[in-house]
C-alpha atoms as a PDB file:
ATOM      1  CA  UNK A   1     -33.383 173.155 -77.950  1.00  0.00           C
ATOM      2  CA  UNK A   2     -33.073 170.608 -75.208  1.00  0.00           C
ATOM      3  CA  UNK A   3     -35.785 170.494 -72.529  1.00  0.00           C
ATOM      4  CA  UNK A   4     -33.667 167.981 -70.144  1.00  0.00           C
ATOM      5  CA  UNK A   5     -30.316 167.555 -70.906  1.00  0.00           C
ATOM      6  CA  UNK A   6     -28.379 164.745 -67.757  1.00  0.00           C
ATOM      7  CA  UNK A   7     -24.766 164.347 -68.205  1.00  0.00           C
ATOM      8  CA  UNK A   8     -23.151 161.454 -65.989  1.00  0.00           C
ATOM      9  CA  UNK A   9     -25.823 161.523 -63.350  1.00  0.00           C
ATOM     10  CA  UNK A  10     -25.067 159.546 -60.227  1.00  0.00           C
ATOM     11  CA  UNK A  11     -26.546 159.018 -56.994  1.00  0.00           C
ATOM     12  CA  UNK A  12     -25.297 156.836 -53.942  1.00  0.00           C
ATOM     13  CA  UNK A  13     -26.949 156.682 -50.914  1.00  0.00           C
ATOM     14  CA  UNK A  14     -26.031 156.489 -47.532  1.00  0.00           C
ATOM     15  CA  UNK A  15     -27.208 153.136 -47.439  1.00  0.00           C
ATOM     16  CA  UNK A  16     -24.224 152.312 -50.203  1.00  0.00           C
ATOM     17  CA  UNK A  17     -26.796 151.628 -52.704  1.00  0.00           C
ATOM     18  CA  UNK A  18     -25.874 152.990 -55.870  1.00  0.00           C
ATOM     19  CA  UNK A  19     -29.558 153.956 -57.694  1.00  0.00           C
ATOM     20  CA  UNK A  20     -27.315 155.635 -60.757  1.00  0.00           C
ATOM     21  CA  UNK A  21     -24.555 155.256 -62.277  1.00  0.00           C
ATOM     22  CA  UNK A  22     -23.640 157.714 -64.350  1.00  0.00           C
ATOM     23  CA  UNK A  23     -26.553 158.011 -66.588  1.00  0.00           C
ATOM     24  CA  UNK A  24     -26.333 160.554 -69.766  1.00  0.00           C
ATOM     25  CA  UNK A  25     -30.339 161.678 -71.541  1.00  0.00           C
ATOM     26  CA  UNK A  26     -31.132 164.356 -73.845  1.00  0.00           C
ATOM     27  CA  UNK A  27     -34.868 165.030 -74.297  1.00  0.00           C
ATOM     28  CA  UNK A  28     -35.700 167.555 -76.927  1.00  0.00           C
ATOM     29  CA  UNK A  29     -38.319 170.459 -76.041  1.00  0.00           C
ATOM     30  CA  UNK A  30     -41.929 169.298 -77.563  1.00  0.00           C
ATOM     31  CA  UNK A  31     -41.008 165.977 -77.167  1.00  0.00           C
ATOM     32  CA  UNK A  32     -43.865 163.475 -75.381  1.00  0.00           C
ATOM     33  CA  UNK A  33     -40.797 161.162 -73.871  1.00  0.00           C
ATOM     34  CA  UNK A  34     -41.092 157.888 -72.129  1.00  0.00           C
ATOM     35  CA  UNK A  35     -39.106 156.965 -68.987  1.00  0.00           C
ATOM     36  CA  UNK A  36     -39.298 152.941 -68.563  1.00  0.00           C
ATOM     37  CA  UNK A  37     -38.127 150.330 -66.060  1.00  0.00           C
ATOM     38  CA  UNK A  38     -38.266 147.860 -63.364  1.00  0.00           C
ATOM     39  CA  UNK A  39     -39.150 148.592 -60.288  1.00  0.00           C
ATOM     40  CA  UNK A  40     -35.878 150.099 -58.515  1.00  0.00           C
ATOM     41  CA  UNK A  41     -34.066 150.713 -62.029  1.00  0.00           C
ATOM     42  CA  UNK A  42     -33.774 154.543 -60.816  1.00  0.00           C
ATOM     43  CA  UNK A  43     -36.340 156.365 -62.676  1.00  0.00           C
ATOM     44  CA  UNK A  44     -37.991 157.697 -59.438  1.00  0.00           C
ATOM     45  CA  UNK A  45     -34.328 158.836 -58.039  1.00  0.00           C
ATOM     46  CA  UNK A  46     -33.337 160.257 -61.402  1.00  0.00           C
ATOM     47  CA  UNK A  47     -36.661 162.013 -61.425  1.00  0.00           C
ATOM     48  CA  UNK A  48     -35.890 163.516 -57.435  1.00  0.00           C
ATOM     49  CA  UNK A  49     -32.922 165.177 -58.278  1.00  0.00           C
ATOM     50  CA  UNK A  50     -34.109 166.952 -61.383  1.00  0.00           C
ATOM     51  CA  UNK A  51     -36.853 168.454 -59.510  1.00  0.00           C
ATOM     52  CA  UNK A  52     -34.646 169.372 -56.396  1.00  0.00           C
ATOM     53  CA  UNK A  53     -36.257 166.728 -54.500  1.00  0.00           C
ATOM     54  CA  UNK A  54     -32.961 164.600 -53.925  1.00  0.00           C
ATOM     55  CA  UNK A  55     -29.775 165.804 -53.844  1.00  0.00           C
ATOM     56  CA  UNK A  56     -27.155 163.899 -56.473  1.00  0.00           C
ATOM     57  CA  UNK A  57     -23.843 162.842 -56.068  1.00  0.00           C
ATOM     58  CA  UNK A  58     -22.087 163.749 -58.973  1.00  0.00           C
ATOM     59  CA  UNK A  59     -23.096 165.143 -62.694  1.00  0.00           C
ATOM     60  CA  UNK A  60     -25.034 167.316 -64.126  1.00  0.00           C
ATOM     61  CA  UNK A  61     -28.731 168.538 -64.996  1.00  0.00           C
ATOM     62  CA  UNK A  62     -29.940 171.292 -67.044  1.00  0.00           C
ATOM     63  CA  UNK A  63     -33.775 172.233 -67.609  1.00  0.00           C
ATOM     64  CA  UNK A  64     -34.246 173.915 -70.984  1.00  0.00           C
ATOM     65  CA  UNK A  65     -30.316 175.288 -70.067  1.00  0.00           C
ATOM     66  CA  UNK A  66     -30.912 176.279 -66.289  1.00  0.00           C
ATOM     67  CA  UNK A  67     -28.618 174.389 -64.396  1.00  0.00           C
ATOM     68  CA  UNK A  68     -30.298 172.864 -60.915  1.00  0.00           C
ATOM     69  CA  UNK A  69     -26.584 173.209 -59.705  1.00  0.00           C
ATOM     70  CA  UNK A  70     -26.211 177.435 -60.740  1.00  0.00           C
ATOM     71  CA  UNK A  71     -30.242 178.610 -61.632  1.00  0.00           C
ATOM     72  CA  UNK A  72     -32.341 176.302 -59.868  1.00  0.00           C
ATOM     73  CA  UNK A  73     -35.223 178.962 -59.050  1.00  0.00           C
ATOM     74  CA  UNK A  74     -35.138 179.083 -62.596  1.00  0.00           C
ATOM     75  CA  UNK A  75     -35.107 175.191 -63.314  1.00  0.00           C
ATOM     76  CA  UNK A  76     -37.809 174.800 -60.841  1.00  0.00           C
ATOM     77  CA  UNK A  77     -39.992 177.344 -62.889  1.00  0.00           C
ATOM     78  CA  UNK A  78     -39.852 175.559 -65.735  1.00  0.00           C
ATOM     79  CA  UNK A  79     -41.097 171.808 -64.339  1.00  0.00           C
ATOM     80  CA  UNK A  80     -44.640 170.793 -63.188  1.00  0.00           C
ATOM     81  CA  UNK A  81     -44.517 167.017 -61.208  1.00  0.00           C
ATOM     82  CA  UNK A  82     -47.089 164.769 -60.548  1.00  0.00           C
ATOM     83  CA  UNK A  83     -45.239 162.463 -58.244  1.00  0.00           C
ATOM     84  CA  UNK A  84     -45.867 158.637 -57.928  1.00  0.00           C
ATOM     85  CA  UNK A  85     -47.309 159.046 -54.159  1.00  0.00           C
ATOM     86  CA  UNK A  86     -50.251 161.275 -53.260  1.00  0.00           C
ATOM     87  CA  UNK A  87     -48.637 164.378 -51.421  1.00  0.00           C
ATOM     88  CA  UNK A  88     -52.131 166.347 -51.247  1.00  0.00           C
ATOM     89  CA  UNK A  89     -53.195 168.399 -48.500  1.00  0.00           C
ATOM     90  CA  UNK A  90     -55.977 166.098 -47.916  1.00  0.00           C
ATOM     91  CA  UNK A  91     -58.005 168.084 -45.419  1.00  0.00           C
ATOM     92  CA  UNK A  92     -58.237 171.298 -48.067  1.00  0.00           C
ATOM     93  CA  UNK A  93     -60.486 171.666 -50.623  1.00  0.00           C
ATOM     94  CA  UNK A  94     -59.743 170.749 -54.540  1.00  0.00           C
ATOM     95  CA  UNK A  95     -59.997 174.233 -55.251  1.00  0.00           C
ATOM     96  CA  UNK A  96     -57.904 175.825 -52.773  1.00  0.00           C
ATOM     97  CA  UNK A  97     -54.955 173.169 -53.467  1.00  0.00           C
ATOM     98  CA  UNK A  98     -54.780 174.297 -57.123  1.00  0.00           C
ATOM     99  CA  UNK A  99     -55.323 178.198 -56.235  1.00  0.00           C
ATOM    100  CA  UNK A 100     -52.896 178.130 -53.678  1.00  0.00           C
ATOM    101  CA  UNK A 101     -50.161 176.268 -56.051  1.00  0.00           C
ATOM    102  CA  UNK A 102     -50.919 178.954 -58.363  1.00  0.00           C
ATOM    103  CA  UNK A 103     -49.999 181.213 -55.615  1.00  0.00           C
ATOM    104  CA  UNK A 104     -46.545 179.793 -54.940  1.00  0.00           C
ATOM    105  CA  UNK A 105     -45.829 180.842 -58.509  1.00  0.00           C
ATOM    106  CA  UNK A 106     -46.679 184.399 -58.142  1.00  0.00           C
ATOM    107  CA  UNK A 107     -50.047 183.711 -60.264  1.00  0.00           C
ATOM    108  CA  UNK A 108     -53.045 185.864 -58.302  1.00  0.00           C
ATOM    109  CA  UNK A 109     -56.446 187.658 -59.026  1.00  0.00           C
ATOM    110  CA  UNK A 110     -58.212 186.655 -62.173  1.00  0.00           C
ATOM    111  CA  UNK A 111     -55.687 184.890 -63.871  1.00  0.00           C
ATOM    112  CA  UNK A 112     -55.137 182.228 -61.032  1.00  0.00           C
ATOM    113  CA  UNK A 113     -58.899 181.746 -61.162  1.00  0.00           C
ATOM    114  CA  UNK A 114     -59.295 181.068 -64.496  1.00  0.00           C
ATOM    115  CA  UNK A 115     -56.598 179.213 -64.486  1.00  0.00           C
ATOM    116  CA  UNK A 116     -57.630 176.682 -61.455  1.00  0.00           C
ATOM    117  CA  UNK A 117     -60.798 176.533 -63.361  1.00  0.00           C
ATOM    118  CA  UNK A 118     -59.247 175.362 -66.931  1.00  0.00           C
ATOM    119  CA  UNK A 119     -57.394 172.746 -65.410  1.00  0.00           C
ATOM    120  CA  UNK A 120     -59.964 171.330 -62.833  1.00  0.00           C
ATOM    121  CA  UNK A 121     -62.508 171.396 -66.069  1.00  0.00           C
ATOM    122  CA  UNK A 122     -59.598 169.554 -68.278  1.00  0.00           C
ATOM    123  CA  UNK A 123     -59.733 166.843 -65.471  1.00  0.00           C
ATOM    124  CA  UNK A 124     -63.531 166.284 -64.602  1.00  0.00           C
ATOM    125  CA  UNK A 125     -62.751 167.872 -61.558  1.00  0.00           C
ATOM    126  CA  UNK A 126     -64.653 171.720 -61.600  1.00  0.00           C
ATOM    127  CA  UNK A 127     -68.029 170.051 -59.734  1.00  0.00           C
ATOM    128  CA  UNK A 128     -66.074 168.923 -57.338  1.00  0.00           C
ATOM    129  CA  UNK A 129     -64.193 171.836 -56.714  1.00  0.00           C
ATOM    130  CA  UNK A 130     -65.674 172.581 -53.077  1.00  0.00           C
ATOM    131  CA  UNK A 131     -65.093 168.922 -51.749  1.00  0.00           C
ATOM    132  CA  UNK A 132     -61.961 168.029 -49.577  1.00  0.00           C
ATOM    133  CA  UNK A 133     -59.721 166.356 -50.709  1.00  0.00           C
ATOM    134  CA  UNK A 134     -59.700 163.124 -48.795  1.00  0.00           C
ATOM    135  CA  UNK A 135     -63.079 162.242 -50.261  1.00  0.00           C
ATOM    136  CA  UNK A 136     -61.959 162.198 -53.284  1.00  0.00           C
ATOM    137  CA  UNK A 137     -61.526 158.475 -54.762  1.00  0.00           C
ATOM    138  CA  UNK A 138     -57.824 157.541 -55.977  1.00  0.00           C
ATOM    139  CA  UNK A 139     -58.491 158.606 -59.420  1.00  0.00           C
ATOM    140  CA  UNK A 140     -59.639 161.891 -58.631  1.00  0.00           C
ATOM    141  CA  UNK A 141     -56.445 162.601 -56.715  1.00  0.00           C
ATOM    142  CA  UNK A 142     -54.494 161.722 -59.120  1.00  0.00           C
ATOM    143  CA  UNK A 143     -56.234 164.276 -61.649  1.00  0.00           C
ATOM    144  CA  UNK A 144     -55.790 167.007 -58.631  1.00  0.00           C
ATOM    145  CA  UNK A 145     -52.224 166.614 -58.869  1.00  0.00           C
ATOM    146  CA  UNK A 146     -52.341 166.661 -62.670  1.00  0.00           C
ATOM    147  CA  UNK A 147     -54.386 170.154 -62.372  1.00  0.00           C
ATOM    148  CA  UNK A 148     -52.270 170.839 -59.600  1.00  0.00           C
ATOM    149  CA  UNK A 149     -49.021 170.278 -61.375  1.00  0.00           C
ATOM    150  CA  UNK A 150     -50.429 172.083 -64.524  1.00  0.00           C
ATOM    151  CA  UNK A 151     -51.448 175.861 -62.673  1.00  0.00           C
ATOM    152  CA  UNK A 152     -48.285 177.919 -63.232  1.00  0.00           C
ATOM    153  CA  UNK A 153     -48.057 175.850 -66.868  1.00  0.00           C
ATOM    154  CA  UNK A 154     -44.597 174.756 -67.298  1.00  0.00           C
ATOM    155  CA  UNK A 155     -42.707 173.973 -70.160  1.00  0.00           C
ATOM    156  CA  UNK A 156     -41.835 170.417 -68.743  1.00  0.00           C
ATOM    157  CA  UNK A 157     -44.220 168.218 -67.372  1.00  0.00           C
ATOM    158  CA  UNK A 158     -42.861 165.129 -65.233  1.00  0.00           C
ATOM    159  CA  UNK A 159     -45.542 162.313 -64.913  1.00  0.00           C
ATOM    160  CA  UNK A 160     -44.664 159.505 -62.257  1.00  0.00           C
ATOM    161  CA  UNK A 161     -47.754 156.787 -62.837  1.00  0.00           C
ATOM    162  CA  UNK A 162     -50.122 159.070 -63.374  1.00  0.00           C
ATOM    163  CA  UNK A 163     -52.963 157.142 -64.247  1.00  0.00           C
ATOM    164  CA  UNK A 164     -52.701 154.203 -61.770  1.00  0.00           C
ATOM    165  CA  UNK A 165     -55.999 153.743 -60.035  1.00  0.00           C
ATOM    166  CA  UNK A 166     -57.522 155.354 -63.059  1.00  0.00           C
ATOM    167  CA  UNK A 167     -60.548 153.638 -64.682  1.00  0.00           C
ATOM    168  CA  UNK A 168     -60.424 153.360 -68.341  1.00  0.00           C
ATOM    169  CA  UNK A 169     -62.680 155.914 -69.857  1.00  0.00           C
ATOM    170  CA  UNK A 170     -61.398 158.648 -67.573  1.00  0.00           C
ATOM    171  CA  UNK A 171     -57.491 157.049 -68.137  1.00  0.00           C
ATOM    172  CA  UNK A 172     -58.445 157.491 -71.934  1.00  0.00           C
ATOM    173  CA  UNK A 173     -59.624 161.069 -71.569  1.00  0.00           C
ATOM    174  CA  UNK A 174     -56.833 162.126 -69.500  1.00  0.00           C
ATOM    175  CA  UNK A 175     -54.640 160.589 -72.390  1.00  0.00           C
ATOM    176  CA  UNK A 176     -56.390 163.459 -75.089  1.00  0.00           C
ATOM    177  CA  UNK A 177     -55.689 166.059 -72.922  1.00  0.00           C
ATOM    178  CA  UNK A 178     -51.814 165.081 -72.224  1.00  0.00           C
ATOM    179  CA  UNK A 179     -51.478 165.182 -76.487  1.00  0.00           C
ATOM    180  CA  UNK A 180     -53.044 168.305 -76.889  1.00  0.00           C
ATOM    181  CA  UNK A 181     -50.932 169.676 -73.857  1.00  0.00           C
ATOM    182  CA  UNK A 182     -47.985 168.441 -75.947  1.00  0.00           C
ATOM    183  CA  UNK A 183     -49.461 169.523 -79.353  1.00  0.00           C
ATOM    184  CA  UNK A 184     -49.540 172.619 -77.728  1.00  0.00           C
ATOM    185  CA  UNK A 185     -45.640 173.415 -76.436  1.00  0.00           C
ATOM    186  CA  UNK A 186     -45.310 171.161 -73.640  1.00  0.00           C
ATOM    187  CA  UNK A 187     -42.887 168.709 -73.218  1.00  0.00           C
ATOM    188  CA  UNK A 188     -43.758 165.772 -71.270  1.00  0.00           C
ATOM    189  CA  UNK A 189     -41.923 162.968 -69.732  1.00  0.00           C
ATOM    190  CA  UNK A 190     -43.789 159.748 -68.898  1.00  0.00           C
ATOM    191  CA  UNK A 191     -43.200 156.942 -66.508  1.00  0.00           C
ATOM    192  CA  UNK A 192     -46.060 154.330 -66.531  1.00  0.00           C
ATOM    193  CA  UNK A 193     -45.644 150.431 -66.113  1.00  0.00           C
ATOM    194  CA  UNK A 194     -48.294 150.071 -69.182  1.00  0.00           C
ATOM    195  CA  UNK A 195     -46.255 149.708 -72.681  1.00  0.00           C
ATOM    196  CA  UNK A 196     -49.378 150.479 -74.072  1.00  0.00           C
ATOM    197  CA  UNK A 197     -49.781 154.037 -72.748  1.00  0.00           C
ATOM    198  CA  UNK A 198     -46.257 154.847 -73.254  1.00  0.00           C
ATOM    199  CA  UNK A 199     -46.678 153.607 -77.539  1.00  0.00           C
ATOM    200  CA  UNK A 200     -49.908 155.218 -77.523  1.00  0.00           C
ATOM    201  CA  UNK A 201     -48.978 158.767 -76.624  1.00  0.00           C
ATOM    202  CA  UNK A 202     -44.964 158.711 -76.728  1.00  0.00           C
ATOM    203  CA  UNK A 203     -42.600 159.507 -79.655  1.00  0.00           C
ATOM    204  CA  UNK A 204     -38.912 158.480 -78.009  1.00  0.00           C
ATOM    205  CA  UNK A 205     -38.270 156.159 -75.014  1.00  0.00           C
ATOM    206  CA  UNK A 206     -35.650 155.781 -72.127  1.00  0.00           C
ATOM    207  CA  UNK A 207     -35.435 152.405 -70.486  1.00  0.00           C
ATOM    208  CA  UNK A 208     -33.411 152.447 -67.303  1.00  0.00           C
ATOM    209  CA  UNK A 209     -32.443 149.410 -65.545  1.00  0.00           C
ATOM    210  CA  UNK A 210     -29.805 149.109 -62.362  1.00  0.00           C
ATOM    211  CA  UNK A 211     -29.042 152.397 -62.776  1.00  0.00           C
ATOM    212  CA  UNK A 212     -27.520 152.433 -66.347  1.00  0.00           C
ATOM    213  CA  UNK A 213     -29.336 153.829 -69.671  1.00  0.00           C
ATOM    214  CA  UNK A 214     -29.671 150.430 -71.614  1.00  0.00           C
ATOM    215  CA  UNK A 215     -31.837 151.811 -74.717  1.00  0.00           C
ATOM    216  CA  UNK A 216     -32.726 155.256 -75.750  1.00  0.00           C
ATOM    217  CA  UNK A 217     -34.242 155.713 -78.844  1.00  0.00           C
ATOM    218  CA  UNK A 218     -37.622 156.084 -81.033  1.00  0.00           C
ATOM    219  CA  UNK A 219     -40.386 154.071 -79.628  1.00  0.00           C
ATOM    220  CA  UNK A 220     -40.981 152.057 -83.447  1.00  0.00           C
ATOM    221  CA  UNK A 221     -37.152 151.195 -83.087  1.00  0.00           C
ATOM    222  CA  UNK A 222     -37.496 149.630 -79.096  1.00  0.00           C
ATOM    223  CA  UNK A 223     -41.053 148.073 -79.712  1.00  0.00           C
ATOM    224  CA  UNK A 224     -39.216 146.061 -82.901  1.00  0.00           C
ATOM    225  CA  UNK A 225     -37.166 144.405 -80.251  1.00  0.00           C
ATOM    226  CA  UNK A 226     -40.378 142.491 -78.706  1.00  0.00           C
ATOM    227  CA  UNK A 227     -39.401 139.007 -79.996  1.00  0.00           C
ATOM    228  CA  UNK A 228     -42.932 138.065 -79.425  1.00  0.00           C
ATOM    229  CA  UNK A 229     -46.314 138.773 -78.195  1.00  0.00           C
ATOM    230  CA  UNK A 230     -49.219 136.707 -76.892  1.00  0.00           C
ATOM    231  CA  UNK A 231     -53.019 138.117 -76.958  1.00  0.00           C
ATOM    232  CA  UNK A 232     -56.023 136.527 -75.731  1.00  0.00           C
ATOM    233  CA  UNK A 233     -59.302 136.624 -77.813  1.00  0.00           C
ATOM    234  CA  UNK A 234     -62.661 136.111 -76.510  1.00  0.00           C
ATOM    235  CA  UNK A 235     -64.386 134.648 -79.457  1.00  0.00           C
ATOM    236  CA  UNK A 236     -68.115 135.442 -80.458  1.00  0.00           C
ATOM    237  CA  UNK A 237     -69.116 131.883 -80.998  1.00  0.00           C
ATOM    238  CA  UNK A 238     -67.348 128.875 -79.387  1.00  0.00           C
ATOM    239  CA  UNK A 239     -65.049 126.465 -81.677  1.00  0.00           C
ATOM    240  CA  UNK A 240     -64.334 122.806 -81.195  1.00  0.00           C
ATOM    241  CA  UNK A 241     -60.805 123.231 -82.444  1.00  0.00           C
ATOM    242  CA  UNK A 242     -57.988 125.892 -82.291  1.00  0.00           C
ATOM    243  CA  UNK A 243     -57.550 127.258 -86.116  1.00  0.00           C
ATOM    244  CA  UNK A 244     -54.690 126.272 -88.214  1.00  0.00           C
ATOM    245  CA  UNK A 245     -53.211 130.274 -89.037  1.00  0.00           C
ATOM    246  CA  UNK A 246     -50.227 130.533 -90.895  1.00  0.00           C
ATOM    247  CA  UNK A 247     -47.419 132.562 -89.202  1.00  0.00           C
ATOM    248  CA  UNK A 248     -49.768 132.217 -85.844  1.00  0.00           C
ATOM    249  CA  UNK A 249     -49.583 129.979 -82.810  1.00  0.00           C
ATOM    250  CA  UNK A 250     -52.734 129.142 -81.586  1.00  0.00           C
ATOM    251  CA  UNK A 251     -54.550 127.735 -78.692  1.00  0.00           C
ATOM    252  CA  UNK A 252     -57.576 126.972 -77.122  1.00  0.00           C
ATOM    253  CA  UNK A 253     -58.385 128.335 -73.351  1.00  0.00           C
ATOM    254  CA  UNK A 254     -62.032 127.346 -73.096  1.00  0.00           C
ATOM    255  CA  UNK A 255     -64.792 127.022 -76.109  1.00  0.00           C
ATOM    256  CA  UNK A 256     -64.918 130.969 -76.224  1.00  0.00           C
ATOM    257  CA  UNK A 257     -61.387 131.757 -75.806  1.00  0.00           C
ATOM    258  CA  UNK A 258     -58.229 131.889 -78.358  1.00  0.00           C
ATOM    259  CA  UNK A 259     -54.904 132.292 -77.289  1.00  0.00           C
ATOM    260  CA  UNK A 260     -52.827 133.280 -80.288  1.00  0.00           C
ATOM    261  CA  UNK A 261     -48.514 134.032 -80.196  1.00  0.00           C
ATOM    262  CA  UNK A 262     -46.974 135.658 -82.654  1.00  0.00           C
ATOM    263  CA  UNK A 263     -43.266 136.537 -83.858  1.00  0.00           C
ATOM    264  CA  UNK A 264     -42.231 140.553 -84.679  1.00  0.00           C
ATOM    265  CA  UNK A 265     -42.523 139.783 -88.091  1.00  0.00           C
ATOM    266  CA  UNK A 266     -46.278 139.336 -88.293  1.00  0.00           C
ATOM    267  CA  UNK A 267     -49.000 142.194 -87.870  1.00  0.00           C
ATOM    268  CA  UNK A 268     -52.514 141.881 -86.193  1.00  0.00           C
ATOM    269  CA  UNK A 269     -54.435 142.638 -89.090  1.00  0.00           C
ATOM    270  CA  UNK A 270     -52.816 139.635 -90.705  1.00  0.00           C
ATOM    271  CA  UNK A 271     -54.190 137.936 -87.951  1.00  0.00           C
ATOM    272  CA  UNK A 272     -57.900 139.348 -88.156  1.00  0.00           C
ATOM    273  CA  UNK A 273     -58.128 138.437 -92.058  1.00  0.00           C
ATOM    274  CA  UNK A 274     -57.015 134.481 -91.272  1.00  0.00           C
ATOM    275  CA  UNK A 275     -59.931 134.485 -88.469  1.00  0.00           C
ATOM    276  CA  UNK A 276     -62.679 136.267 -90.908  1.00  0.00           C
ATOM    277  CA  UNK A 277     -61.608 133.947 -93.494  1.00  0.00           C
ATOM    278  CA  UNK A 278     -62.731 131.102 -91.168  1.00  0.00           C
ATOM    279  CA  UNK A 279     -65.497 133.030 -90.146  1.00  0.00           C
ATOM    280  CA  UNK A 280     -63.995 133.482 -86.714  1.00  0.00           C
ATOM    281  CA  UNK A 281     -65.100 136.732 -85.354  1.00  0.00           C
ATOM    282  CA  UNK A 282     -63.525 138.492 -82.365  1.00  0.00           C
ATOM    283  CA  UNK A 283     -65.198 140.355 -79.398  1.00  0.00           C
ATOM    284  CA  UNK A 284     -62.503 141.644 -77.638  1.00  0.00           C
ATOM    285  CA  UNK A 285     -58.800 141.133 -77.419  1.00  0.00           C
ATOM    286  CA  UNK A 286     -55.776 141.417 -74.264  1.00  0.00           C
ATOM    287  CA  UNK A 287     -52.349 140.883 -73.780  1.00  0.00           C
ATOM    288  CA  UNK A 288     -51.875 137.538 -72.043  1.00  0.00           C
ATOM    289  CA  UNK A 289     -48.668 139.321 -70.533  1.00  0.00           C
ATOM    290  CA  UNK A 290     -47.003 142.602 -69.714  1.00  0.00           C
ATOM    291  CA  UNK A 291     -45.642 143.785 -72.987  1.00  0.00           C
ATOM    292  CA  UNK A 292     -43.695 145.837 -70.469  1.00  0.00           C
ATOM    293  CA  UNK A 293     -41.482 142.884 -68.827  1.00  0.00           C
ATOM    294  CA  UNK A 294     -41.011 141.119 -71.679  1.00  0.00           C
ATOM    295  CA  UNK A 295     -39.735 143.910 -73.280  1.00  0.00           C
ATOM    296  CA  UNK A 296     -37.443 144.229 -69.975  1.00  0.00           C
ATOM    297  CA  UNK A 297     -36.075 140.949 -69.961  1.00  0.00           C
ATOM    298  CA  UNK A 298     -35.608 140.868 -73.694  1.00  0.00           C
ATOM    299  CA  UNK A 299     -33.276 143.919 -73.324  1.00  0.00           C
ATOM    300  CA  UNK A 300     -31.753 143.226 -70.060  1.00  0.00           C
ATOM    301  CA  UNK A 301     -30.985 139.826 -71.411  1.00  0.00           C
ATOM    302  CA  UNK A 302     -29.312 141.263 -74.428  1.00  0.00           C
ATOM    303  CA  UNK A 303     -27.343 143.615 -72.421  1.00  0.00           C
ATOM    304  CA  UNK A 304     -26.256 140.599 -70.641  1.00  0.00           C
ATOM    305  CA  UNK A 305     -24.899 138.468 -73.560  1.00  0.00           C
ATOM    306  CA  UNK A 306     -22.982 141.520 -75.237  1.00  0.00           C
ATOM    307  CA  UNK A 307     -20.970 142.177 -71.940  1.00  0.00           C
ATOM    308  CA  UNK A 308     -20.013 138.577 -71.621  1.00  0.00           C
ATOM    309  CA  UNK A 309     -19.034 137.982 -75.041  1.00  0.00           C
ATOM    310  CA  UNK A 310     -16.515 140.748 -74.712  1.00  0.00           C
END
């Protein structure tokens, strides 16, 4: 069964600006699914009109087979969104924004309490439940809108950036729970600007640029398509020289610091047992660059020399 099925979605706006152009997705039900691309590609509009927010221009949506256009109570039922912008009632309380979302689906009495409790517990939120809102930090509201999102538990959960302005350990937790969410039934579609969080918890990926679908397809299949990568590794002892590593480009960025390029064809652990071998050994490790953009430009750029060779 299809979750989200889009059939020659388009929106113009008044402005003229055309944000899609007839886009076509199917994303199965279960499926942890990854929505990708430049700032201003569409995702966001795409995004507003299957949750009623925006209204399109032409096409069609469906939301596990409720049309937004025929059944839209219905549709609506079915989706929980955490938008990209924070939309809380900031002078409420954590636990009355959750309860009273709860509310808006009919949920009351015991249930809706244990409910609001679950999901405020799921995101480190429960002490906190008596606070207002705006004293929450960034992070924290962006788990409130997860819980909040989560109350009347849909079948299709929307993230828009969830986790920006989310330090690492919590980012990390919040990244178990979204698994065992979809382990669990749900189907979840991801927009994130961090290639890493999208190949760490998602299965398929959508990458939408200009308003066109240029690649949909299993994440193993798109991440092949990186043409290279560079990382950055802090070193635990300094070196005089950059190492000679075969299949590896490699160079120096300080007496503690390696920076190290390498092709699609070559895997880090190839790299690791070259550097033990020297008796190199690594602290830590970072992409020099946004896996992301490259990624972007790589496909954009191919998209580019297929239409002008026809």
């Amino acid at each position: 069964m299809q979750a989200l099925t889009i059939r020659n979605l388009r929106k113009t706006y008044a402005s003229g600006n055309e944000a899609l152009k007839g886009i076509d997705l199917n994303v199965e039900a279960g499926d942890f699914y990854a929505l990708l691309g430049p700032n201003g590609a569409g995702k966001t509009t795409a995004i507003g009109i299957i949750t009623s927010l925006i209204n399109k221009s032409a096409g069609e949506v469906e939301v596990f087979g409720h049309s937004i256009d025929s059944d839209l109570e219905a549709a609506k039922s079915c989706i929980g969104l955490v938008p990209q912008e924070i939309n809380l009632n900031l002078w409420d309380s954590v636990y009355n924004i959750v309860s009273n979302q709860a509310g808006y689906y009919g949920i009351a009495g015991k249930v809706a309490h244990g409910r609001v409790e679950k999901y405020l517990r799921s995101m480190h939120l429960w002490d906190r439940r008596a606070d207002i809102a705006r004293h929450l930090s960034g992070g924290m509201k962006r788990r409130l809108m997860i819980a909040r999102a989560l109350v009347h538990e849909p079948r299709l959960l929307i993230l828009d950036e969830p986790t920006a302005g989310v330090d690492i350990e919590i980012r990390r937790s919040m990244w178990k729970f979204l698994e065992e969410i979809n382990e669990a039934g749900t189907t979840i579609i991801l927009t994130t600007h961090y290639l890493e969080e999208a190949e760490s918890l998602c299965r398929n990926i959508g990458i939408i640029d200009g308003g066109k679908i240029i690649e949909d397809a299993k994440m193993s299949t798109v991440l092949r398509k990186l043409q290279r990568e560079v990382v950055i590794l802090s070193l635990a002892n300094s070196v005089a020289v950059a190492p000679q590593l075969e299949g590896f480009a490699t160079k120096l960025r300080g007496e503690n610091e390696l920076e190290v390029e390498k092709g699609p064809d070559r895997d880090l652990n190839e790299l690791f047992v070259q550097l033990n071998a020297k008796d190199i050994k690594v602290v830590s490790m970072r992409n020099k660059a946004n896996r992301l953009e490259e990624l972007f430009i790589g496909l954009v750029e191919g998209k580019q020399a297929e239409n002008s060779s026809v």
